[in-house]
N, C-alpha and C. Protein backbone atom coordinates (compact mmCIF):
# COMPACT_ATOMS: atom_id res chain seq x y z
N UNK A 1 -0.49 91.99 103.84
CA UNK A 1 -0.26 93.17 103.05
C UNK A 1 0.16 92.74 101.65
N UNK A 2 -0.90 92.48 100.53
CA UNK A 2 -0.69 92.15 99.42
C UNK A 2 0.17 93.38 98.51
N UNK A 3 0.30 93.23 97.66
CA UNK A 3 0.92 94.55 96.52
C UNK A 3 1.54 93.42 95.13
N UNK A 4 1.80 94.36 94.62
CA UNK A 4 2.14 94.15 93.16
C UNK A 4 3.62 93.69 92.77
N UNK A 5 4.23 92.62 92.24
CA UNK A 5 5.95 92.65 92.03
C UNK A 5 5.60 92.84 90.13
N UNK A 6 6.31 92.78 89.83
CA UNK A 6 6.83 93.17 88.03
C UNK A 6 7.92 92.56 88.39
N UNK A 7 8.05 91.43 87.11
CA UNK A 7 9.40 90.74 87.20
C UNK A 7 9.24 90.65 85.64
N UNK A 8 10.28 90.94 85.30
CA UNK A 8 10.65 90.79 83.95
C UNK A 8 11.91 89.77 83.45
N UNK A 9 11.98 88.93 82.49
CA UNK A 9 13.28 88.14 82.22
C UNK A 9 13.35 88.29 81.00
N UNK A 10 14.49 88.21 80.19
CA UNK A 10 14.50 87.51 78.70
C UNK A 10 15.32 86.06 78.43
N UNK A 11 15.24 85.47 77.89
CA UNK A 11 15.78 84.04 77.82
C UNK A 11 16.14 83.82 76.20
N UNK A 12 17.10 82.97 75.68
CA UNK A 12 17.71 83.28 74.45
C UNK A 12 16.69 81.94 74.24
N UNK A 13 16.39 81.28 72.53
CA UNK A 13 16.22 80.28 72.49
C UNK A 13 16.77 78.87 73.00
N UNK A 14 18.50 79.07 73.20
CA UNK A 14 18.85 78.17 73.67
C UNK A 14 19.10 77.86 75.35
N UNK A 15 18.11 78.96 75.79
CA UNK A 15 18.17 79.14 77.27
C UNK A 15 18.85 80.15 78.25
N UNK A 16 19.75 80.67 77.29
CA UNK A 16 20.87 81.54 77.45
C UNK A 16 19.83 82.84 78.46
N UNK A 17 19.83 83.22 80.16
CA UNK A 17 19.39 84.23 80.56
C UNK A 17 20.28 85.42 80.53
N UNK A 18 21.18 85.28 81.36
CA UNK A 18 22.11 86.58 81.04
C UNK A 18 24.06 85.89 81.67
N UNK A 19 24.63 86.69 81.43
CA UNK A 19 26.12 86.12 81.68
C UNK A 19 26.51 85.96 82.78
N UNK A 20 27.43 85.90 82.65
CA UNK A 20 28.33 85.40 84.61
C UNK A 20 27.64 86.37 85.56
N UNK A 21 27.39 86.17 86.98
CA UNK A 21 27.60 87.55 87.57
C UNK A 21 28.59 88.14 87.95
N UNK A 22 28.11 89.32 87.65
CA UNK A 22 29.10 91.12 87.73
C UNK A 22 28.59 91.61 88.79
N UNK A 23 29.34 91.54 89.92
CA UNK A 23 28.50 92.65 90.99
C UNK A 23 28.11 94.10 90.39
N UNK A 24 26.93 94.24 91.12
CA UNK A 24 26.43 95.43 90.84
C UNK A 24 28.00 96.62 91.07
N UNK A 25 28.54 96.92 92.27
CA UNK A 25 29.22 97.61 92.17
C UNK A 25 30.69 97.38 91.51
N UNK A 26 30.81 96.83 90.74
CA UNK A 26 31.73 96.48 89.89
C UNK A 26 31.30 96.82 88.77
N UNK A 27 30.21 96.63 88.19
CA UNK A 27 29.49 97.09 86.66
C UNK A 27 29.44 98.90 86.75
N UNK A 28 28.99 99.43 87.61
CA UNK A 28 28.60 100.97 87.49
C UNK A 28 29.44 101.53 87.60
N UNK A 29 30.32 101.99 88.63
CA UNK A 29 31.17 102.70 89.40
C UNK A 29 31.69 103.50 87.96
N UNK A 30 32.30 104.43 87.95
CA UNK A 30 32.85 105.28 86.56
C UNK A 30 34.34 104.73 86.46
N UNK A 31 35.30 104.32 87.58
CA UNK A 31 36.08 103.62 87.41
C UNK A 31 36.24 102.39 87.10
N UNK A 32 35.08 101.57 86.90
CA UNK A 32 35.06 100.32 86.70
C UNK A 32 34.61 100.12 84.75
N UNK A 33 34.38 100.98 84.30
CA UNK A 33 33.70 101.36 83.05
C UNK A 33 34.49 100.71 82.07
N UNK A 34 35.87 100.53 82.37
CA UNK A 34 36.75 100.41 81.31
C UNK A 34 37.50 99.05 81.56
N UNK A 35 37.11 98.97 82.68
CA UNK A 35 37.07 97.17 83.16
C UNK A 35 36.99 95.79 82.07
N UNK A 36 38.26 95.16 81.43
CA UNK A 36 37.77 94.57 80.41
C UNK A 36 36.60 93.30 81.04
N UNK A 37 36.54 92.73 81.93
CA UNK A 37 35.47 92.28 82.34
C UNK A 37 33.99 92.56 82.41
N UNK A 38 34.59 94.16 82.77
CA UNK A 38 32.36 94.54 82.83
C UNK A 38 32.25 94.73 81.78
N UNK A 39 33.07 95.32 80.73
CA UNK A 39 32.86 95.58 79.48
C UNK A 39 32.59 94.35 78.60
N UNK A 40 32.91 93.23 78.66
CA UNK A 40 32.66 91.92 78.27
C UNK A 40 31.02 91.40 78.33
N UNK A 41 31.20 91.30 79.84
CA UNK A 41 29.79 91.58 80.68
C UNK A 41 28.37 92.60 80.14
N UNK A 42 28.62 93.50 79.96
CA UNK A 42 28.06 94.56 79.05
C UNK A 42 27.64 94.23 77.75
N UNK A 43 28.47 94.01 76.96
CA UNK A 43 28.38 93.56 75.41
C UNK A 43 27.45 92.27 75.62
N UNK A 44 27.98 91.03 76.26
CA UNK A 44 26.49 89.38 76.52
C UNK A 44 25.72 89.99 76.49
N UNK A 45 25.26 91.00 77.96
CA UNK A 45 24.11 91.45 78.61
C UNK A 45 23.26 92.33 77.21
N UNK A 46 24.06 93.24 76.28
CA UNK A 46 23.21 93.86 75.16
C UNK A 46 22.99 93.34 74.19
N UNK A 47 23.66 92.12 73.64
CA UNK A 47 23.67 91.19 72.86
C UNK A 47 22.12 90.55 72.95
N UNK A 48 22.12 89.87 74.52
CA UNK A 48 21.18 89.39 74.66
C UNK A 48 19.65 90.07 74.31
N UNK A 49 19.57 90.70 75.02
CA UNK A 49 18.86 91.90 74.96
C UNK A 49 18.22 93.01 73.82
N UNK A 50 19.17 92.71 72.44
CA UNK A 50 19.08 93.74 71.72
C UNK A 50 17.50 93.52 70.88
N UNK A 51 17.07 92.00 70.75
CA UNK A 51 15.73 92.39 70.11
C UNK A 51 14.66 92.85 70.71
N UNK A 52 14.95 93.58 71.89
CA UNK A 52 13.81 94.19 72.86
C UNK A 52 13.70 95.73 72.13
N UNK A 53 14.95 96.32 71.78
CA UNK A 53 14.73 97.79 71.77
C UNK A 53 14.22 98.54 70.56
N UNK A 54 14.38 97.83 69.38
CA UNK A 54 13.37 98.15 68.33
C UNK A 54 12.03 97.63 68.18
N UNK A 55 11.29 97.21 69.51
CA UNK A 55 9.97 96.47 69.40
C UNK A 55 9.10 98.35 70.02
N UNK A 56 7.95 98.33 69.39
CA UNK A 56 7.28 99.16 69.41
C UNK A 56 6.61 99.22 71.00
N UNK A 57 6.23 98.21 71.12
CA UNK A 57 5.73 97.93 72.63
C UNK A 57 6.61 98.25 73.67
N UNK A 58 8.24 97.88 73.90
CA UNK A 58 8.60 98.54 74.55
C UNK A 58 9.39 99.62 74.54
N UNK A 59 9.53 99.95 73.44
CA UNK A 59 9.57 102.18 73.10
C UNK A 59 8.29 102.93 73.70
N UNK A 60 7.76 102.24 73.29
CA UNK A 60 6.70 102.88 74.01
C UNK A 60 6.28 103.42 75.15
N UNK A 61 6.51 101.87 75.90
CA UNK A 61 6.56 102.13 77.25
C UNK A 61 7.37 102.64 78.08
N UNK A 62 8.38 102.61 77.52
CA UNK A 62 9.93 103.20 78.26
C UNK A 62 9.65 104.52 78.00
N UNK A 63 8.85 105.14 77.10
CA UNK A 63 9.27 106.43 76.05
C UNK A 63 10.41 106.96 75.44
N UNK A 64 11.08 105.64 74.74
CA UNK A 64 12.09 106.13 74.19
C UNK A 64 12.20 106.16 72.52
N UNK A 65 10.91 106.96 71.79
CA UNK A 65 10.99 107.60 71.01
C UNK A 65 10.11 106.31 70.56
N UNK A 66 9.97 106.57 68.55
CA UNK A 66 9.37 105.39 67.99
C UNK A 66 10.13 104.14 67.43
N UNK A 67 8.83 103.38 67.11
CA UNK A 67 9.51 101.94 67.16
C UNK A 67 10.32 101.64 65.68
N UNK A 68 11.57 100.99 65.37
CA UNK A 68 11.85 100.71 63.96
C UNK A 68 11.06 99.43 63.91
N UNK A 69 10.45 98.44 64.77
CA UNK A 69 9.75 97.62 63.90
C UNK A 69 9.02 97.56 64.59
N UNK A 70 7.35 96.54 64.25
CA UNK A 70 6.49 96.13 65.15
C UNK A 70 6.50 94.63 65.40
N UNK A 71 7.41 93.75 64.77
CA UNK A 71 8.01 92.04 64.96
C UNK A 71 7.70 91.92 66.64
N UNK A 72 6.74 91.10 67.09
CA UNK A 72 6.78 90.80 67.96
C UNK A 72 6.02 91.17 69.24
N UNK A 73 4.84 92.34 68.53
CA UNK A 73 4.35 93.07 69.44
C UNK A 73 3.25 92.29 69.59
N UNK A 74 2.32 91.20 69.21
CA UNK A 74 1.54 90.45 69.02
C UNK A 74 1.78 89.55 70.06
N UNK A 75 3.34 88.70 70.45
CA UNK A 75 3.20 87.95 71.44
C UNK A 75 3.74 88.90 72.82
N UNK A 76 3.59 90.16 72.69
CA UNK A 76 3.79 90.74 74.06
C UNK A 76 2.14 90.88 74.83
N UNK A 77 1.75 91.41 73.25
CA UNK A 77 -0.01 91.65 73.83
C UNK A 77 -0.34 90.00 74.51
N UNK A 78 -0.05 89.15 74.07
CA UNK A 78 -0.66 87.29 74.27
C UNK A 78 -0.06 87.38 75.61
N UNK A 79 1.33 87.59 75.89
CA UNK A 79 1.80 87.43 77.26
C UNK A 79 0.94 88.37 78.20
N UNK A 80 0.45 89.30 78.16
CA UNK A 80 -0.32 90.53 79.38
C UNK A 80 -1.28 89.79 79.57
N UNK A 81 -2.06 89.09 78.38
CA UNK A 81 -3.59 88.58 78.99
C UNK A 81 -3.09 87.62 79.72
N UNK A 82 -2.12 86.88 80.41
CA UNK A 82 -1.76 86.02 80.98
C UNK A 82 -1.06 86.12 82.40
N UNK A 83 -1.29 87.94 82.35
CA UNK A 83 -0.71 88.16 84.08
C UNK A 83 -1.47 88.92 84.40
């Protein structure tokens, strides 16, 4: 029974994937929000992350409105022909 996975990563130049682990139920919970740990946790994790959300390619896809730049949408198209 074949099917499809989607795995997505981001990786910093210096290798950097994402920070310590945070259990899942330690990060969400509404009491845990103010947690100086997840909140720590939070800030790496968007840090890392942040040149994803002004790329046009993935506003797009998410549909979360339009893109402030198009930097980078060139090696997203190069990465698809490759999966």
């Amino acid at each position: 029974m074949a099917g499809k996975v989607f795995f997505s990563v981001t990786m910093s130049l210096d290798g950097f994937m994402a920070p310590e682990a945070v259990p899942p139920e330690d990060a969400f919970p509404p009491e845990k929000q103010d947690d100086p740990d997840v909140r720590r946790w939070m800030s790496k994790w968007a840090e890392l992350q942040a040149w994803a959300f002004p790329q046009r390619w993935f506003r797009e896809n998410l549909k979360l409105g339009e893109a402030r730049e198009a930097a980078g949408d060139r090696d997203v198209r190069i990465a698809e022909r490759w999966t």
